[in-house]
C-alpha atoms as a PDB file:
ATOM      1  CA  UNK A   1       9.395 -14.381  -9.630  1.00  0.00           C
ATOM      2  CA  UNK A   2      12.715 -13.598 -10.688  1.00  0.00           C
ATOM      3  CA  UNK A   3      13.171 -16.965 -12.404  1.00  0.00           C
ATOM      4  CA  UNK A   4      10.840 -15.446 -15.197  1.00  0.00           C
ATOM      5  CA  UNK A   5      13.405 -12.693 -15.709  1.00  0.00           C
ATOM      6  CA  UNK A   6      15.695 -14.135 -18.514  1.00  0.00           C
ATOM      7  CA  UNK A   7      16.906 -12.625 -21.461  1.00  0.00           C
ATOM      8  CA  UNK A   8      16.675 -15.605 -23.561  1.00  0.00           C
ATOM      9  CA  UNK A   9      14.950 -15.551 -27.469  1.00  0.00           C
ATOM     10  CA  UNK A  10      11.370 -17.065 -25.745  1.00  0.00           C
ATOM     11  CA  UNK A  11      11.786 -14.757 -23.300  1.00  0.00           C
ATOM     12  CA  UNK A  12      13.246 -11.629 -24.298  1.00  0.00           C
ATOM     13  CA  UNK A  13      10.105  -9.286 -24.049  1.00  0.00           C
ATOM     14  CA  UNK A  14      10.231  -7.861 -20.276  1.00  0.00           C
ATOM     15  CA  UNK A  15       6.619  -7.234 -20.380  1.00  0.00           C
ATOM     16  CA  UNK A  16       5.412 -10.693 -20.073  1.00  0.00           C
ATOM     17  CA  UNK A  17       7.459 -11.271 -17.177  1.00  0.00           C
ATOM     18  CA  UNK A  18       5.924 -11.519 -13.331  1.00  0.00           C
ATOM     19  CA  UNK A  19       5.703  -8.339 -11.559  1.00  0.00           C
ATOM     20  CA  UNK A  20       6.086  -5.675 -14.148  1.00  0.00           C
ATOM     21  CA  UNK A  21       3.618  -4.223 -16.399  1.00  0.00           C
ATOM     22  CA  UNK A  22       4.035  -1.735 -19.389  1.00  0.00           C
ATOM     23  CA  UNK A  23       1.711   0.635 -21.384  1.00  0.00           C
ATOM     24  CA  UNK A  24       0.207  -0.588 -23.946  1.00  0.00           C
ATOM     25  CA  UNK A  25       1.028   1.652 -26.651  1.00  0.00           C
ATOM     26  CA  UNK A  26       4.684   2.720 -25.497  1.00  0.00           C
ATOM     27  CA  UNK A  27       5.878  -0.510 -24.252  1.00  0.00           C
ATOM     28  CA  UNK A  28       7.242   1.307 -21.336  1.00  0.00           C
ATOM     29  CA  UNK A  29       7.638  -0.233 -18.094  1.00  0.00           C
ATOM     30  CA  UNK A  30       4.987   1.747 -15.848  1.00  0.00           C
ATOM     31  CA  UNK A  31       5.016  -0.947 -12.765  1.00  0.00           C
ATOM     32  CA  UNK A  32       7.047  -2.978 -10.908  1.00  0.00           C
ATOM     33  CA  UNK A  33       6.538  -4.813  -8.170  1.00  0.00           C
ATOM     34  CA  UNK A  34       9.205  -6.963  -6.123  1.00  0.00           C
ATOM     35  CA  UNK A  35       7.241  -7.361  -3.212  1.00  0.00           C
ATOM     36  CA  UNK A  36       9.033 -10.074  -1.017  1.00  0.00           C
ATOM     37  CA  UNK A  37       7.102 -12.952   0.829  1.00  0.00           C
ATOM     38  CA  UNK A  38       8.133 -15.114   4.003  1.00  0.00           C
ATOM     39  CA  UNK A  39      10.008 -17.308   1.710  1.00  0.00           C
ATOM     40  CA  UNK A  40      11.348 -15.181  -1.236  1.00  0.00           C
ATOM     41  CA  UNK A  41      12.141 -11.523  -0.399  1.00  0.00           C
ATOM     42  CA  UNK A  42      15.184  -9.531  -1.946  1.00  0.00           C
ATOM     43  CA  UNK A  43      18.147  -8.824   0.817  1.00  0.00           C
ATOM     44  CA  UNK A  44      20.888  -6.553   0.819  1.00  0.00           C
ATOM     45  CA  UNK A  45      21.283  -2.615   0.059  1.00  0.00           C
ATOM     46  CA  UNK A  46      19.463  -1.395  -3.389  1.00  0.00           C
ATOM     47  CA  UNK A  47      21.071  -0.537  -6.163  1.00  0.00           C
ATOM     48  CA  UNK A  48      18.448   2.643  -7.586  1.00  0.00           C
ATOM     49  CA  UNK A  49      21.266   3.537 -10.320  1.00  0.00           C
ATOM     50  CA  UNK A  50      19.595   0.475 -12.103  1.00  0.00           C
ATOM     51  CA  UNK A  51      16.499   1.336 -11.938  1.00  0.00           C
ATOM     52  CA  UNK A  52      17.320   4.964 -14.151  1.00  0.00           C
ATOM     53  CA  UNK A  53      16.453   3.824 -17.612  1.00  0.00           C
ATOM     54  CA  UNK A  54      12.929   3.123 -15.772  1.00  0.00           C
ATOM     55  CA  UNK A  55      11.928   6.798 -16.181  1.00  0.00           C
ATOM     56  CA  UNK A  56       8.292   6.098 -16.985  1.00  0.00           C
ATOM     57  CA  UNK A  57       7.839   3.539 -13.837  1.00  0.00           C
ATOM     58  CA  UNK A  58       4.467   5.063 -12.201  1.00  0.00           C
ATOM     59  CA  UNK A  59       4.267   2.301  -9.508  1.00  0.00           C
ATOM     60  CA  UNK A  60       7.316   0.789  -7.370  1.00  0.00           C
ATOM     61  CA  UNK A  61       6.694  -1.544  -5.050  1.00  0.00           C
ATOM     62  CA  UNK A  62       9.835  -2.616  -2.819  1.00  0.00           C
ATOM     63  CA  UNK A  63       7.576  -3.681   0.503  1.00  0.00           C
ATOM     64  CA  UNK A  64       8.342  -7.436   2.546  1.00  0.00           C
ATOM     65  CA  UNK A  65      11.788  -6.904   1.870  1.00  0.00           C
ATOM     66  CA  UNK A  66      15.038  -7.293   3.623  1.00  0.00           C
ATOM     67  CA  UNK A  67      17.077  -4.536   3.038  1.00  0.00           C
ATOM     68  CA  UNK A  68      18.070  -4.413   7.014  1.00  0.00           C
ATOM     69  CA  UNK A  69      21.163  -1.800   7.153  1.00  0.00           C
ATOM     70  CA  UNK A  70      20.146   0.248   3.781  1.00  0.00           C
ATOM     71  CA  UNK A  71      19.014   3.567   3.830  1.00  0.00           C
ATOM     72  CA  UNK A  72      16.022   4.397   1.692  1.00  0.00           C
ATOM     73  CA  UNK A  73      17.771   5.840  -1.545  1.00  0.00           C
ATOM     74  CA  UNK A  74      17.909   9.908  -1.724  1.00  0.00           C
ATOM     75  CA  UNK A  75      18.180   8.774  -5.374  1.00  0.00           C
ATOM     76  CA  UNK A  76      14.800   7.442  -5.411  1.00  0.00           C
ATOM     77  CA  UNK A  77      13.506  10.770  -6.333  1.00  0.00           C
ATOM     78  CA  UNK A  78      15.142  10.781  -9.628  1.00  0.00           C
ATOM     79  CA  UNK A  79      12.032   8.568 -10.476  1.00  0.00           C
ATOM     80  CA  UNK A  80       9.840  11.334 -11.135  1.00  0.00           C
ATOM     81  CA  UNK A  81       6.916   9.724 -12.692  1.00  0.00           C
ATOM     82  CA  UNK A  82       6.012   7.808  -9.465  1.00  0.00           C
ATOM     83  CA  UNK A  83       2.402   7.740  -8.013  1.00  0.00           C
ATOM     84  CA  UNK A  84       2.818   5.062  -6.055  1.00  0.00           C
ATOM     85  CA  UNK A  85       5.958   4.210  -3.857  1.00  0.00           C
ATOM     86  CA  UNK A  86       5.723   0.899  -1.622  1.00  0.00           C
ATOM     87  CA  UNK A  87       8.101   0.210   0.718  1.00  0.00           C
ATOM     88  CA  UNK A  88       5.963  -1.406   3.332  1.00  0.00           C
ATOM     89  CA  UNK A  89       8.377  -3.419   5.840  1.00  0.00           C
ATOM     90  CA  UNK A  90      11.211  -3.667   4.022  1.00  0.00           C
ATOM     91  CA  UNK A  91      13.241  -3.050   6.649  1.00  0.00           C
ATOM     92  CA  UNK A  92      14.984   0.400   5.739  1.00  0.00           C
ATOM     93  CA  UNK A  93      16.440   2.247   8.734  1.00  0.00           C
ATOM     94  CA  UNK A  94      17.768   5.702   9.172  1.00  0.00           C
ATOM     95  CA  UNK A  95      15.967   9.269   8.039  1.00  0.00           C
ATOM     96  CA  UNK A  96      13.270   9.504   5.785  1.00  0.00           C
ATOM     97  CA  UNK A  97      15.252  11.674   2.819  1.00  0.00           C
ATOM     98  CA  UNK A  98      13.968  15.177   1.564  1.00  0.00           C
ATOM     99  CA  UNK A  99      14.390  14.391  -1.300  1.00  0.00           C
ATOM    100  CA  UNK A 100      11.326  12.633  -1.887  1.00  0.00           C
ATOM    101  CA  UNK A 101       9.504  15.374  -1.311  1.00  0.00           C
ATOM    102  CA  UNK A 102      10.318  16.524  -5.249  1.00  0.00           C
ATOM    103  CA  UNK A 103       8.152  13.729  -6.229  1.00  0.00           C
ATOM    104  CA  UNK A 104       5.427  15.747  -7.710  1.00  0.00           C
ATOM    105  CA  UNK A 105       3.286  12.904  -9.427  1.00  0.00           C
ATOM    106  CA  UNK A 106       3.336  11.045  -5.744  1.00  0.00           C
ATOM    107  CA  UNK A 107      -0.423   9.796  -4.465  1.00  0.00           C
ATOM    108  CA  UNK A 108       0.606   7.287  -2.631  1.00  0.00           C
ATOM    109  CA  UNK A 109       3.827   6.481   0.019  1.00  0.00           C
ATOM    110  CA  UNK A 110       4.191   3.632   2.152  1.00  0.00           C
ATOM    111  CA  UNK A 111       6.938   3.458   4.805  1.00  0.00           C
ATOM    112  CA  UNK A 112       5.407   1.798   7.519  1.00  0.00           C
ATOM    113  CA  UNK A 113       6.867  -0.922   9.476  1.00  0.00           C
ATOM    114  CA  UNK A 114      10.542   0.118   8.727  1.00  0.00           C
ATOM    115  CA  UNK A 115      13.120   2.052  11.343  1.00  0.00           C
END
């Protein structure tokens, strides 16, 4: 999936690549997804700072990951246009932070399967 991230002249627009839609009209980023499968998953802490300029992502989905050792974010809930928050076995340990809780626009949170 990644490989269709480049930032090359044929493929400089970020809305054509895999796993992230944008609005039509804004040509905002409103979803991405960088769901993991049993042969390609992302590993590793995450890095939420780079997802800031994302400020109209609606959907994040983070699940079949391997973030083993990494804490779910507290600065996740700086994304305050999310509905839907996936991080479905992704391996996150430790306490679920308050902070999500300020997620206003939230209809849907997955943390199952994580410890």
């Amino acid at each position: 999936m990644l490989s269709t991230w480049r930032d090359d002249e044929k493929n400089r627009d970020c809305c054509k690549w895999k796993g992230i839609q944008c609005d039509h009209q804004t040509g905002h980023v409103t979803i991405l997804r960088l769901r993991g499968s049993d042969t390609q998953y992302l590993s590793g802490s995450v890095n939420i700072t780079s997802l800031f300029p994302l400020q109209n992502i609606q959907h994040l989905d983070l699940s079949n990951n391997y973030f083993i050792g990494s804490h779910i974010p507290e600065l996740m809930s700086s994304l305050t246009n999310l509905r839907y928050l996936n991080l479905f076995c992704s391996f996150f340990g430790g306490s679920i932070p308050t902070q999500l809780g300020s997620l206003t626009h939230l209809l849907s949170l997955d943390l199952s399967h994580n410890y």
